[in-house]
Protein backbone atom coordinates (compact mmCIF):
# COMPACT_ATOMS: atom_id res chain seq x y z
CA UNK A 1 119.54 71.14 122.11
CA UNK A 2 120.48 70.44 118.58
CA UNK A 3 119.80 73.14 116.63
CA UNK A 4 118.94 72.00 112.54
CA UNK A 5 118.31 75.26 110.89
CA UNK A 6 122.07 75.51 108.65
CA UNK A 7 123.00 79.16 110.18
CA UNK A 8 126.37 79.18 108.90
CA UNK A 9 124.90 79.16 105.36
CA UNK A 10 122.12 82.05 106.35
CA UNK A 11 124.64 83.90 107.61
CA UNK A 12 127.38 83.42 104.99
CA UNK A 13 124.26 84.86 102.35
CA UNK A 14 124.13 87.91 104.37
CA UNK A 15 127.38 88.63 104.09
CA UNK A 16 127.58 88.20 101.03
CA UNK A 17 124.93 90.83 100.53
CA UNK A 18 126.60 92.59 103.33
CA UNK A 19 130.11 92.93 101.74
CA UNK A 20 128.20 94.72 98.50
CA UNK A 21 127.26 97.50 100.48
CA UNK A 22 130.52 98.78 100.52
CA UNK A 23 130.57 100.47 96.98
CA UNK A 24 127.06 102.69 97.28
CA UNK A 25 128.83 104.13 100.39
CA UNK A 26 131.60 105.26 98.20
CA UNK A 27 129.16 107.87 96.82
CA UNK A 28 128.92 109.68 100.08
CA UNK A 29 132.72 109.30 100.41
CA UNK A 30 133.16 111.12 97.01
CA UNK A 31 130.76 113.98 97.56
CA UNK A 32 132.26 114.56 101.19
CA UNK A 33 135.95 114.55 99.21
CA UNK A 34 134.77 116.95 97.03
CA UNK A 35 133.11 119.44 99.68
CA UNK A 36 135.93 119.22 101.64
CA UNK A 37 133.82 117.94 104.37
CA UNK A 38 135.13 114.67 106.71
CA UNK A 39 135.48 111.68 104.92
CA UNK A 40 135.92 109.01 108.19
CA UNK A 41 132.45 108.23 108.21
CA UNK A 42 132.43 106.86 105.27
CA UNK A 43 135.89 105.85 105.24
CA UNK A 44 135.24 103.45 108.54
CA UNK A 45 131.75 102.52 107.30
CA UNK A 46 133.32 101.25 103.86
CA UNK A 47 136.08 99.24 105.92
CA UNK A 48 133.59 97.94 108.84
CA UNK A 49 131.24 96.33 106.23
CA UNK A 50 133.54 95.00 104.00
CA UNK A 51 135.22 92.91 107.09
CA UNK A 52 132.13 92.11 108.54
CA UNK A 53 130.70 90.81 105.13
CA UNK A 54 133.77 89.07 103.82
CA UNK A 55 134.06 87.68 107.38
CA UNK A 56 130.65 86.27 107.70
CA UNK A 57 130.48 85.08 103.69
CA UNK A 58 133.81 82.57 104.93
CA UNK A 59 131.25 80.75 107.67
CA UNK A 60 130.24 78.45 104.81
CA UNK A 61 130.73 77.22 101.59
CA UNK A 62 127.13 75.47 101.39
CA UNK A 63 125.19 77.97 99.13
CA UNK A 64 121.73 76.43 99.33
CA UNK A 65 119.16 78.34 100.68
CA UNK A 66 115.91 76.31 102.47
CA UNK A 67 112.89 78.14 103.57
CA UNK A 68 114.01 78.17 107.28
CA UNK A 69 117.55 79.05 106.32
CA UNK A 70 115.68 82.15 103.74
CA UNK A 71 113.49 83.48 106.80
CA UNK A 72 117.11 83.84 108.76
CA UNK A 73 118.86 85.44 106.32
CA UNK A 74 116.11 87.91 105.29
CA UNK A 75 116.01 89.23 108.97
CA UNK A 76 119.81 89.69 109.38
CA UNK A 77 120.42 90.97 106.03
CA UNK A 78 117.75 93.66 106.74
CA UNK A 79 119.41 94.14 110.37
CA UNK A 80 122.73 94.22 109.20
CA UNK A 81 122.55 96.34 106.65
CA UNK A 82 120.69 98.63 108.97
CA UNK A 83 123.54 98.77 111.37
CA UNK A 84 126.34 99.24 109.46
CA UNK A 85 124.23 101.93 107.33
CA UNK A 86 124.27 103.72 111.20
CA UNK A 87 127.56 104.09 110.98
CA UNK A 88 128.28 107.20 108.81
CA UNK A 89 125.57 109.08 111.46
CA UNK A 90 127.12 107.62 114.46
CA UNK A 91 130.50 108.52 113.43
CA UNK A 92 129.34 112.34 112.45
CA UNK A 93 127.81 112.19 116.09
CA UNK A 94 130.53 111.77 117.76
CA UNK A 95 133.38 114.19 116.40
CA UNK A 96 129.86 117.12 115.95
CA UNK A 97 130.91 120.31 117.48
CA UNK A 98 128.32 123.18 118.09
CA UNK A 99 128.81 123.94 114.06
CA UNK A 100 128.81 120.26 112.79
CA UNK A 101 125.57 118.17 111.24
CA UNK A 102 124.25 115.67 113.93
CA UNK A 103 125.59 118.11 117.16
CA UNK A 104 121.92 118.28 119.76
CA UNK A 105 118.98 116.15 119.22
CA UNK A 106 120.50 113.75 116.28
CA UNK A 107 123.76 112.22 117.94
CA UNK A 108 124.29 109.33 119.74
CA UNK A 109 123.64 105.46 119.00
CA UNK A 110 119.72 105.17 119.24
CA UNK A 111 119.61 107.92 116.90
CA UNK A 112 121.74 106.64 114.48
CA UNK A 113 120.06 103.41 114.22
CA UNK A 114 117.17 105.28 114.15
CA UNK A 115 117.68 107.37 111.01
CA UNK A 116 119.51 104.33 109.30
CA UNK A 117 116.49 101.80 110.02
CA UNK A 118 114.25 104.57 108.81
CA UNK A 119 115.89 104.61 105.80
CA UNK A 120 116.50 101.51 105.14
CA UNK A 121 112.97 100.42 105.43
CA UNK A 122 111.85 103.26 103.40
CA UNK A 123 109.78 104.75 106.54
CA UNK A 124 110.95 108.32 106.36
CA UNK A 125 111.13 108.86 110.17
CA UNK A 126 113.42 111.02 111.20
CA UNK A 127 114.78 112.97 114.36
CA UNK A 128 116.32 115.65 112.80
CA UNK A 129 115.26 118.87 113.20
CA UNK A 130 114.89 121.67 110.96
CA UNK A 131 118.48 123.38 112.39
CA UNK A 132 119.98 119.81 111.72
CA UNK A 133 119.30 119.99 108.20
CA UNK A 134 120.41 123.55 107.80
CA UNK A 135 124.16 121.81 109.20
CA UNK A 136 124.40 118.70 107.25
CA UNK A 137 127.60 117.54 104.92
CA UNK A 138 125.66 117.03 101.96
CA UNK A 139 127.34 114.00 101.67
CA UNK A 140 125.33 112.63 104.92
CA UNK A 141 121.98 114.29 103.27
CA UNK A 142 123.19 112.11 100.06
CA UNK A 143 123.19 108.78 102.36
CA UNK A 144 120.15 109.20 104.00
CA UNK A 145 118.50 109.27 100.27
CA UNK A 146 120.50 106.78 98.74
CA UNK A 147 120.24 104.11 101.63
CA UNK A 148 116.06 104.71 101.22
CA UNK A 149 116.74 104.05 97.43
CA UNK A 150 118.31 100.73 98.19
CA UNK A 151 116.05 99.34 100.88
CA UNK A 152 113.12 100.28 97.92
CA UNK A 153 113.64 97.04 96.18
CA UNK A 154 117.86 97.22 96.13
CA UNK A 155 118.55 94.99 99.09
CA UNK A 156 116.00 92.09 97.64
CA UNK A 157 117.36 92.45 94.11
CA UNK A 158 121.16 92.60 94.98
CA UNK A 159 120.08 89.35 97.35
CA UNK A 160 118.78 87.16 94.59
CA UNK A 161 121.20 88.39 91.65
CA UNK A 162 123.73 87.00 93.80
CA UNK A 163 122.12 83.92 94.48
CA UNK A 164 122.34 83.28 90.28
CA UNK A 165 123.38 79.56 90.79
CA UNK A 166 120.58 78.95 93.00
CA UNK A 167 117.39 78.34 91.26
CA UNK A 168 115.28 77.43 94.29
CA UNK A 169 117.10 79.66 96.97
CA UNK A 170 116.26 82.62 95.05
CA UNK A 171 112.72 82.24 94.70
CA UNK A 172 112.40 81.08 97.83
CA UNK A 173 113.95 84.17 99.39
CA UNK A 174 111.84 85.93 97.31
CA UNK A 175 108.69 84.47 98.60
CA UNK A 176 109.91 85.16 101.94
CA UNK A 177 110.34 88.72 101.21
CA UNK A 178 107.18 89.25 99.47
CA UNK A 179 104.82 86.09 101.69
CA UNK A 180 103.29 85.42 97.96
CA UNK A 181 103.43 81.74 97.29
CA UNK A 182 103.93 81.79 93.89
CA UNK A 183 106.98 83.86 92.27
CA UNK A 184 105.83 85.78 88.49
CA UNK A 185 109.12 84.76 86.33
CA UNK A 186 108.86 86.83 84.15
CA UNK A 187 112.24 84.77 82.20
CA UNK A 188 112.99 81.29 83.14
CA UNK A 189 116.03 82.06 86.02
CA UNK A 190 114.96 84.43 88.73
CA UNK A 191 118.16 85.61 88.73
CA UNK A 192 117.00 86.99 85.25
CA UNK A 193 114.44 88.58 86.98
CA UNK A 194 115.74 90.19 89.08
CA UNK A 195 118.30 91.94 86.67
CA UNK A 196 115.00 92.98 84.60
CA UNK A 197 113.57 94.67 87.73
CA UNK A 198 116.64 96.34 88.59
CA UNK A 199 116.85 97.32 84.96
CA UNK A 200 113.58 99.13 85.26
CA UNK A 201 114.09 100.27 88.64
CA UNK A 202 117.42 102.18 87.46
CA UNK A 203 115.62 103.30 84.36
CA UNK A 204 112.70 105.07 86.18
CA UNK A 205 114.74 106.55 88.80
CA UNK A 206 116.86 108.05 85.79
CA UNK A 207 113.51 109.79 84.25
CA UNK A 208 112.74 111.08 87.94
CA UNK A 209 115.84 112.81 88.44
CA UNK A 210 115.92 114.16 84.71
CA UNK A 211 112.18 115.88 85.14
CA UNK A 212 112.59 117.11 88.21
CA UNK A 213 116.12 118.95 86.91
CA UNK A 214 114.52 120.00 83.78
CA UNK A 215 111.98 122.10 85.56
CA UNK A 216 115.60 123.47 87.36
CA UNK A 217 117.03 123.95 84.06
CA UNK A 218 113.73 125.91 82.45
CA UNK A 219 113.42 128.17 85.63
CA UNK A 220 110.45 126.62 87.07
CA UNK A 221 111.58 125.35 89.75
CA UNK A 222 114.80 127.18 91.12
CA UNK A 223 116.09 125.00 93.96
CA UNK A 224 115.79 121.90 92.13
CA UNK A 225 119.24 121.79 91.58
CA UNK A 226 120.88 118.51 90.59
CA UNK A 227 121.61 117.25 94.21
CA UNK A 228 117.79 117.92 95.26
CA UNK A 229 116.59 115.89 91.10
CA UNK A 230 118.75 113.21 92.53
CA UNK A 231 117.99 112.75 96.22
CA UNK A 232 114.23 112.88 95.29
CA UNK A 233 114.39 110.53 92.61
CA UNK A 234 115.65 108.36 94.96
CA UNK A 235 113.16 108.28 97.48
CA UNK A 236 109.65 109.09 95.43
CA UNK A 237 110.71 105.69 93.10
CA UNK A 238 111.47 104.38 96.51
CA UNK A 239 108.14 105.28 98.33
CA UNK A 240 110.54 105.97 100.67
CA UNK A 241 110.36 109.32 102.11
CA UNK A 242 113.22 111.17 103.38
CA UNK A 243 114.27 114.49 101.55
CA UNK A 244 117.58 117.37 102.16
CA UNK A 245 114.87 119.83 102.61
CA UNK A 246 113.22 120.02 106.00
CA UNK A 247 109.89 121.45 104.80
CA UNK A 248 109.56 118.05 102.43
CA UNK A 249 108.56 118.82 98.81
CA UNK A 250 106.85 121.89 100.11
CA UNK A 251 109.92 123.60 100.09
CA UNK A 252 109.39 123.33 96.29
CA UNK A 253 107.41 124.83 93.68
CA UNK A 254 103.51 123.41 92.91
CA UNK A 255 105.04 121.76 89.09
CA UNK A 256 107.24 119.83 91.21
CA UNK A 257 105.00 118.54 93.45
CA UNK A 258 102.93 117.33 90.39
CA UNK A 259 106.08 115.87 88.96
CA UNK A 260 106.87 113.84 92.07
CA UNK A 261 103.09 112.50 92.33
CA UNK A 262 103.40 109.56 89.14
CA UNK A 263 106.53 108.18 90.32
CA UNK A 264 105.40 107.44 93.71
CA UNK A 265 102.30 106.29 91.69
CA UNK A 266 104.96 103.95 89.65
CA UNK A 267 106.83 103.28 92.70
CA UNK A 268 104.06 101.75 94.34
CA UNK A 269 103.22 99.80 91.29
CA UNK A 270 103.67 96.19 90.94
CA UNK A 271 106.91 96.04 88.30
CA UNK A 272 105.74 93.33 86.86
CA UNK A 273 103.31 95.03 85.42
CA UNK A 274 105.27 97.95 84.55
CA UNK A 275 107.98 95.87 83.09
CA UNK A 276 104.82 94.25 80.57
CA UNK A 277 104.22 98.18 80.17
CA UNK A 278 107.78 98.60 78.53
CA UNK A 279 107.34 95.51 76.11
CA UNK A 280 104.28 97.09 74.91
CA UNK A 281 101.65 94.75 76.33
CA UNK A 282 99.24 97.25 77.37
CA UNK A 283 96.48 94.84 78.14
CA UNK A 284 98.06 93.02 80.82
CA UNK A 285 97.97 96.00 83.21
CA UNK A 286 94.26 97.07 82.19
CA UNK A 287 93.76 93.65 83.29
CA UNK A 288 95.01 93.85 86.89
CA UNK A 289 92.01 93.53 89.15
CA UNK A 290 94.51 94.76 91.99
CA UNK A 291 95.95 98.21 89.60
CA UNK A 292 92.56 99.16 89.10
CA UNK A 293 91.59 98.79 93.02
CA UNK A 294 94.90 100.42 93.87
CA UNK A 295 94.12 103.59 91.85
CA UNK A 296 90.61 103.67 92.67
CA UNK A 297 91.59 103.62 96.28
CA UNK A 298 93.58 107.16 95.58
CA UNK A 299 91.00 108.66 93.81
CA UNK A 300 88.91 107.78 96.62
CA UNK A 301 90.39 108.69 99.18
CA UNK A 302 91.76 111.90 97.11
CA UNK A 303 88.13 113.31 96.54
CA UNK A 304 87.41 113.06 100.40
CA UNK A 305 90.17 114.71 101.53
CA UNK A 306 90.60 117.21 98.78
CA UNK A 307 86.74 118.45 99.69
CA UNK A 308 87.47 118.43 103.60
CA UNK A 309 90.43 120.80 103.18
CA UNK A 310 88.31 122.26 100.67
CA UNK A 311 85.83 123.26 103.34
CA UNK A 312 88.44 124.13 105.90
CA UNK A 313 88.51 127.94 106.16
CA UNK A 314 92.05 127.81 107.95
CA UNK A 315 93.47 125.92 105.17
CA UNK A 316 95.16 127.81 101.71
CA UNK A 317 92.57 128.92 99.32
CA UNK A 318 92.45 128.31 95.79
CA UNK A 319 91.60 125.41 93.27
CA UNK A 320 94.63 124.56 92.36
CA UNK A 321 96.40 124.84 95.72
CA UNK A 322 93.77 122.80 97.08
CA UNK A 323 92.72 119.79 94.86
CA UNK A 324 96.91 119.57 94.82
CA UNK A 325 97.53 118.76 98.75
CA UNK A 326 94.12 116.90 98.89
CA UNK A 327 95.74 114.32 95.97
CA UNK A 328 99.48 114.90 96.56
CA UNK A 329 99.05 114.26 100.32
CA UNK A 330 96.68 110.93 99.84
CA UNK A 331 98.84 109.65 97.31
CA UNK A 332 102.18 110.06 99.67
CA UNK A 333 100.52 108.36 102.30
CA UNK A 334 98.37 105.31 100.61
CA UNK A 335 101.97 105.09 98.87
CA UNK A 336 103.92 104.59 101.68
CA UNK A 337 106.37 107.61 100.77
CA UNK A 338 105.78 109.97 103.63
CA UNK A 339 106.13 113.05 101.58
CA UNK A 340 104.49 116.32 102.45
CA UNK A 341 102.88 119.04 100.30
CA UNK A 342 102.04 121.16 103.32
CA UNK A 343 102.00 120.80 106.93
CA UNK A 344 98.57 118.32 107.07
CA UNK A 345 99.09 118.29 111.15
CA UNK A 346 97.35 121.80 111.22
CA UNK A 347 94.44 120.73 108.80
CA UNK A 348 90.83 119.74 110.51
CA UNK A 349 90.57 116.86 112.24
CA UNK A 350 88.37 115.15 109.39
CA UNK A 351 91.22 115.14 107.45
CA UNK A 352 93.63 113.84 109.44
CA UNK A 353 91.19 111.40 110.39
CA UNK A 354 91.14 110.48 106.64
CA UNK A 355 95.25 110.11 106.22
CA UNK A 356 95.20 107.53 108.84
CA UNK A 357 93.03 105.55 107.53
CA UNK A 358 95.09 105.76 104.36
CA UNK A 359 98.17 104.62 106.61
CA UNK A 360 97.14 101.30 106.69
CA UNK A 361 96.02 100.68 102.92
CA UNK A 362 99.93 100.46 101.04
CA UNK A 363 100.39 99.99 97.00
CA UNK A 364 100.58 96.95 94.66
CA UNK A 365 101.81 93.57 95.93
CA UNK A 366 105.50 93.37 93.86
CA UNK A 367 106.63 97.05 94.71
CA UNK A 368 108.77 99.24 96.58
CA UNK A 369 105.38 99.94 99.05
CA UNK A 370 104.99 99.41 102.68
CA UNK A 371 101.73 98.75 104.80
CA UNK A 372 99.21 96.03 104.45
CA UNK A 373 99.27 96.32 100.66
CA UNK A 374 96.08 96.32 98.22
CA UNK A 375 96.18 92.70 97.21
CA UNK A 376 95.78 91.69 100.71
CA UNK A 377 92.43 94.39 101.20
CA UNK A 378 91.11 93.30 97.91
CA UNK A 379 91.19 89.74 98.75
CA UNK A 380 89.89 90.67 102.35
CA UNK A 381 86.63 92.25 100.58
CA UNK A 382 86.01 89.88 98.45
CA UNK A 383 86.11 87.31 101.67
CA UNK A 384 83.98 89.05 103.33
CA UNK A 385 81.50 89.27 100.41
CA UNK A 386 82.12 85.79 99.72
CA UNK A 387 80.53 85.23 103.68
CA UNK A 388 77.80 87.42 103.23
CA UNK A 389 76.96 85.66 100.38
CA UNK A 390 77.28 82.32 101.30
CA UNK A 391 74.91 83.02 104.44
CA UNK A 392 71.92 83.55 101.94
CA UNK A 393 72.95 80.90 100.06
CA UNK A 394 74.64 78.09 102.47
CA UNK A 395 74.87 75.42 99.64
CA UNK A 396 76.52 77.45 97.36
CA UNK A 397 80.40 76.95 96.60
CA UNK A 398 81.94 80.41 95.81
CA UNK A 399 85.93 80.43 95.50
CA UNK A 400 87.53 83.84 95.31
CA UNK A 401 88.63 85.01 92.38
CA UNK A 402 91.34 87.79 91.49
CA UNK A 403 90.87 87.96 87.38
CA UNK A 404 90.74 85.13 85.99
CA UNK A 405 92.57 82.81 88.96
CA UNK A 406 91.30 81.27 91.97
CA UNK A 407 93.03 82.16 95.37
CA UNK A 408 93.32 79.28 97.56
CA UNK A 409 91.84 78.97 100.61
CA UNK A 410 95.27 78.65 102.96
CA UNK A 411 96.29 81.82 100.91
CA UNK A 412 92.69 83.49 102.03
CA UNK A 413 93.04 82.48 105.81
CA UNK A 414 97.13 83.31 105.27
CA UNK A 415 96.27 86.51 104.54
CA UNK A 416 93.25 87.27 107.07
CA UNK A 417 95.50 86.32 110.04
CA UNK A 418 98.58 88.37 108.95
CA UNK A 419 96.08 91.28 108.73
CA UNK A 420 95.05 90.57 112.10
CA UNK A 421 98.39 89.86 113.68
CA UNK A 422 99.49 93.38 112.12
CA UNK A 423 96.54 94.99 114.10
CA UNK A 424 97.16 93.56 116.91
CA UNK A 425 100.95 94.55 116.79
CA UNK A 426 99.85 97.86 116.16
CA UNK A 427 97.77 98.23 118.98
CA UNK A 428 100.13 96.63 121.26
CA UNK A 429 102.95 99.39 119.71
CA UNK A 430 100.55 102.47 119.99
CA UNK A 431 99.79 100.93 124.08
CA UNK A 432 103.70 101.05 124.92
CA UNK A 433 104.23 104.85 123.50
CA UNK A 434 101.28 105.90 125.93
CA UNK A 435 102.66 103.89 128.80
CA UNK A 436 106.29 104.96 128.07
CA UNK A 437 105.41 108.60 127.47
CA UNK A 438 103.71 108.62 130.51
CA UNK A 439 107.16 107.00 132.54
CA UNK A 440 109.33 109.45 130.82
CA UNK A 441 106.69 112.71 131.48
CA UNK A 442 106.28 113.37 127.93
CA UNK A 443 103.05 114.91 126.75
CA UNK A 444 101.76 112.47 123.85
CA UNK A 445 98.33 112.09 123.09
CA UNK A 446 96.19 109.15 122.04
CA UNK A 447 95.89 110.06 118.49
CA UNK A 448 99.80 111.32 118.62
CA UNK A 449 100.46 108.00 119.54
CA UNK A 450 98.17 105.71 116.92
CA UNK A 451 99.73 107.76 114.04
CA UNK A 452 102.93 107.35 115.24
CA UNK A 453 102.66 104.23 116.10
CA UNK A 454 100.90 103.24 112.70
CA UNK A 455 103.46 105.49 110.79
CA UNK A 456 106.41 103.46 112.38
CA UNK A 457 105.33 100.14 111.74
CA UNK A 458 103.86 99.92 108.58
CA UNK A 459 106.32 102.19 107.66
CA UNK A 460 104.71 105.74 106.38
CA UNK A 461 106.79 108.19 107.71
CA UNK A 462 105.34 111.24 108.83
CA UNK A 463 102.49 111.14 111.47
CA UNK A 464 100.49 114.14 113.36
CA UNK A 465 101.81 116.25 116.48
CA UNK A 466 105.38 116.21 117.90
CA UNK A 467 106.07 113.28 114.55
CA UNK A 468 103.67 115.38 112.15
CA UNK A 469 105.27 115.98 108.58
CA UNK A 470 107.16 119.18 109.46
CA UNK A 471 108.30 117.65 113.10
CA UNK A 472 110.31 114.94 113.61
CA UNK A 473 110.68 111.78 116.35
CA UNK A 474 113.29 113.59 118.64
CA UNK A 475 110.90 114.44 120.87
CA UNK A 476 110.34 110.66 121.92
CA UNK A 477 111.66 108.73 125.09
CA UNK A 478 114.88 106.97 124.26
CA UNK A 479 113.17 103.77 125.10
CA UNK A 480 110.30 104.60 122.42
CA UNK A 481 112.95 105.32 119.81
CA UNK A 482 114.58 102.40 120.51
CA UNK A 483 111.29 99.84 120.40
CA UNK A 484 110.49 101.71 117.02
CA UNK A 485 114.09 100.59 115.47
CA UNK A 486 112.80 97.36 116.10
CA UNK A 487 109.15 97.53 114.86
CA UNK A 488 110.39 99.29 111.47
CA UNK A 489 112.20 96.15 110.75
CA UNK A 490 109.59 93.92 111.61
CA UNK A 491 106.99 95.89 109.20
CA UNK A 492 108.96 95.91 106.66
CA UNK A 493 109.84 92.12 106.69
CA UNK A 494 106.04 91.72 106.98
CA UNK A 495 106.61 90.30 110.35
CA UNK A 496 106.57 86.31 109.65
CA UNK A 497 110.58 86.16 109.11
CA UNK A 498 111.56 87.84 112.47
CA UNK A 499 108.19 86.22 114.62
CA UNK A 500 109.18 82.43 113.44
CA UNK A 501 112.55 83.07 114.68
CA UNK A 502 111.17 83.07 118.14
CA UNK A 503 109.58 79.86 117.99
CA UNK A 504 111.42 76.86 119.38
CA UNK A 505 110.25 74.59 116.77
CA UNK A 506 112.03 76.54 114.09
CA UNK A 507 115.46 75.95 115.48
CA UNK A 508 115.00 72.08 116.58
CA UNK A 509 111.96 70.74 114.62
């Protein structure tokens, strides 16, 4: 068989990406210096990638990037920055003693892959436990954050800056990250672009961190200190998820849970628009037809929630308290960032009920977000309308519309069978954790296993039961843990770069 998709180039991209992940892990390897706790995890991690990226960059010298060659390297750039992000926790697995950070439930390889993947794909899952978090390095703690803040929109931007010379390669890897057809350039060279978006993605994360230790500095908010401003900037501008506190942000005070609520608002945001927002061209947002659906879905959803809880007599009293983990819980999960204001497992089944539903909705098209994604629902509704319409009125010719541009109809039926296929993956993820559970004599029940199995692949985070927002995925089969490694990667890639690799046309055709 004569394979004709150029591998050696795919792969030579990746490590180019690959080789760059060497100098955030220098971070970690600083803090842990400075604690006095063990630097070899980093210290092999730093060396392992750098080889391995170097090493793979030398497999070709042809730098041009074709769609089939862009669907490769998306997949194993995710995957192998994933694995070598596993390293630090493997490492710290294997030398824990009965006093060290991932001794019990968080050591060993599946684990480790496990919390990296999570991270990486800004899901949130993890399987440490409360005692796990008490026994960190925080120089571990600091990874887990910062490797959420770079699979937020890092990876994809580091990818195409480095691809400057390649006009066409980067926007096509773009579109392959993103499965929109048509790339905004917001300056003529993507490469441009994607400097502006880091820009602002820098910038924002910079005002995060600075609120959240200003409430520190004022005495609002007296664990805030400058490690928790930073590790939470990180992953609410992320929509990512993970935080050094094992009670989430409701280890913090109520003005920091308001404070963390806009910039997983932003986060979730298309930066497009928000870059237009910094050049003073107010109008384009307002002019979003997707913004406006995307924040109506929160206050939707917000309202239903916040008057279930409301009505809940075994849930905390008081106006405040309540209208704050009604909207502060919605927004974390619509959001993708897998936050929690309080532990929502114990609230009424209504509610719950509600956040699941919320699981599968996702931000702005163009963010850091996760799940389906609003541009896809909007479209979806207005395709369905367009049907109902049309079967009152057969002769009439009614093209959908978002603003003031027509979507295509491959986009339309693009779009209605990746929602589908997502279902259907879903379904056939939520079917193996029931059958597994059941081989392995774990107790998980149905709903256990649709939010975790929802929360996993469309990347939320938290779910209900033994994986609700104050639990964690230890308590899992192996196998399970493993299978969910795999399905984090394939949400996040929105599933078309890692299912074409399976077909045999794509390698001979």
């Amino acid at each position: 068989m004569r394979i004709r998709v150029d591998w050696r180039s795919s792969c030579s991209l990746t490590g180019t990406v690959l080789k760059w992940i060497a100098v955030p892990l220098v971070a970690p390897l600083a803090l842990a210096a400075f604690d006095g706790d063990p630097i070899l995890p980093f210290l092999v991690a730093i060396v392992v990638t750098a080889v391995a990226g170097i090493s793979l960059e030398r497999l070709s010298d042809d730098r041009d990037l074709r769609q089939r060659e862009g669907f490769l390297m998306v997949a194993l750039t995710w995957l192998g920055v994933a694995a070598v992000g596993a390293i630090p926790f493997f490492i710290v697995g294997l030398t824990a003693d009965g006093n060290s950070a991932f001794a019990g439930p968080v050591g060993g390889l599946v684990n480790a892959l496990f919390e990296s993947t999570s991270g990486l794909t800004t899901t949130g899952a993890t399987v440490m436990s409360g005692w796990d978090f008490e026994n960190q390095p925080r120089a571990i703690l600091l990874w887990r954050q910062l490797i959420q803040w770079l699979g937020g929109l890092g990876i994809l931007i580091v990818a195409i800056g480095l691809l400057s010379n390649l006009m066409v390669g980067g926007a096509q890897l773009m579109e392959t990250e993103t499965q929109s057809r048509n790339v905004t350039k917001l300056t003529p060279e993507i490469a441009s672009t994607a400097r502006l978006i880091w820009g602002l993605y820098v910038a924002i994360t910079i005002l995060a961190a600075t609120t959240f230790y200003a409430l520190h500095l004022v005495g609002l908010a007296p664990n805030m200190d400058l490690f928790n401003a930073v590790s939470h900037a990180f992953t609410s501008v992320a929509t990512a998820g993970f935080s050094p506190e094992p009670e989430s942000i409701g280890a913090f005070a109520p003005i920091v849970q308001w404070a963390v609520l806009p910039f997983m608002i932003l986060g979730a945001t298309n930066f497009v628009l928000l870059y237009y927002l910094t050049q003073g061209e107010f109008e384009r947002p307002l002019e979003s037809e997707e913004l406006r659906f995307y924040l109506g879905l929160i206050v939707f959803f917000s309202v239903i929630v916040t008057v279930i809880i409301g009505l809940d007599p075994d849930v905390e009293k008081g106006f405040e308290a309540t209208i704050r983990h009604g909207v502060f819980n919605v927004v974390s999960i619509v959001t993708t960032t897998g936050y929690a204001s309080a532990d929502f497992d114990l609230w009424t089944a209504g509610a719950k009920h509600v956040l699941f539903l919320c699981m599968f909705l996702g931000g702005m098209a163009g963010s850091t977000t996760c799940s389906i994604k609003t541009l896809r629902w909007l479209v979806i509704l207005k395709g369905l309308y367009r049907n109902f319409f049309t079967a009152i009125h057969p002769s009439a010719v009614r093209p959908i519309r978002l603003g003031d541009s027509i979507v295509d109809e491959e986009t339309v039926n693009d779009i209605f069978a990746y929602v589908m296929l997502a279902i259907v993956i879903f379904f056939l993820l939520t079917l193996f954790v029931v059958v597994d559970a059941a081989r392995a004599s774990t107790t998980v029940t149905e709903f256990e296993a649709l939010g975790a199995s929802a929360s996993i692949f469309l990347n939320i985070g938290p779910a209900f039961g033994m994986a609700g927002p104050m639990d964690n995925y230890a308590g899992f089969p192996v196998t399970t843990r493993a299978v969910m490694v795999i399905m984090m990667w394939i949400g996040r890639i929105e599933i078309i770069p890692v299912l074409v690799l399976l077909l045999p046309a794509y390698w001979r055709s």
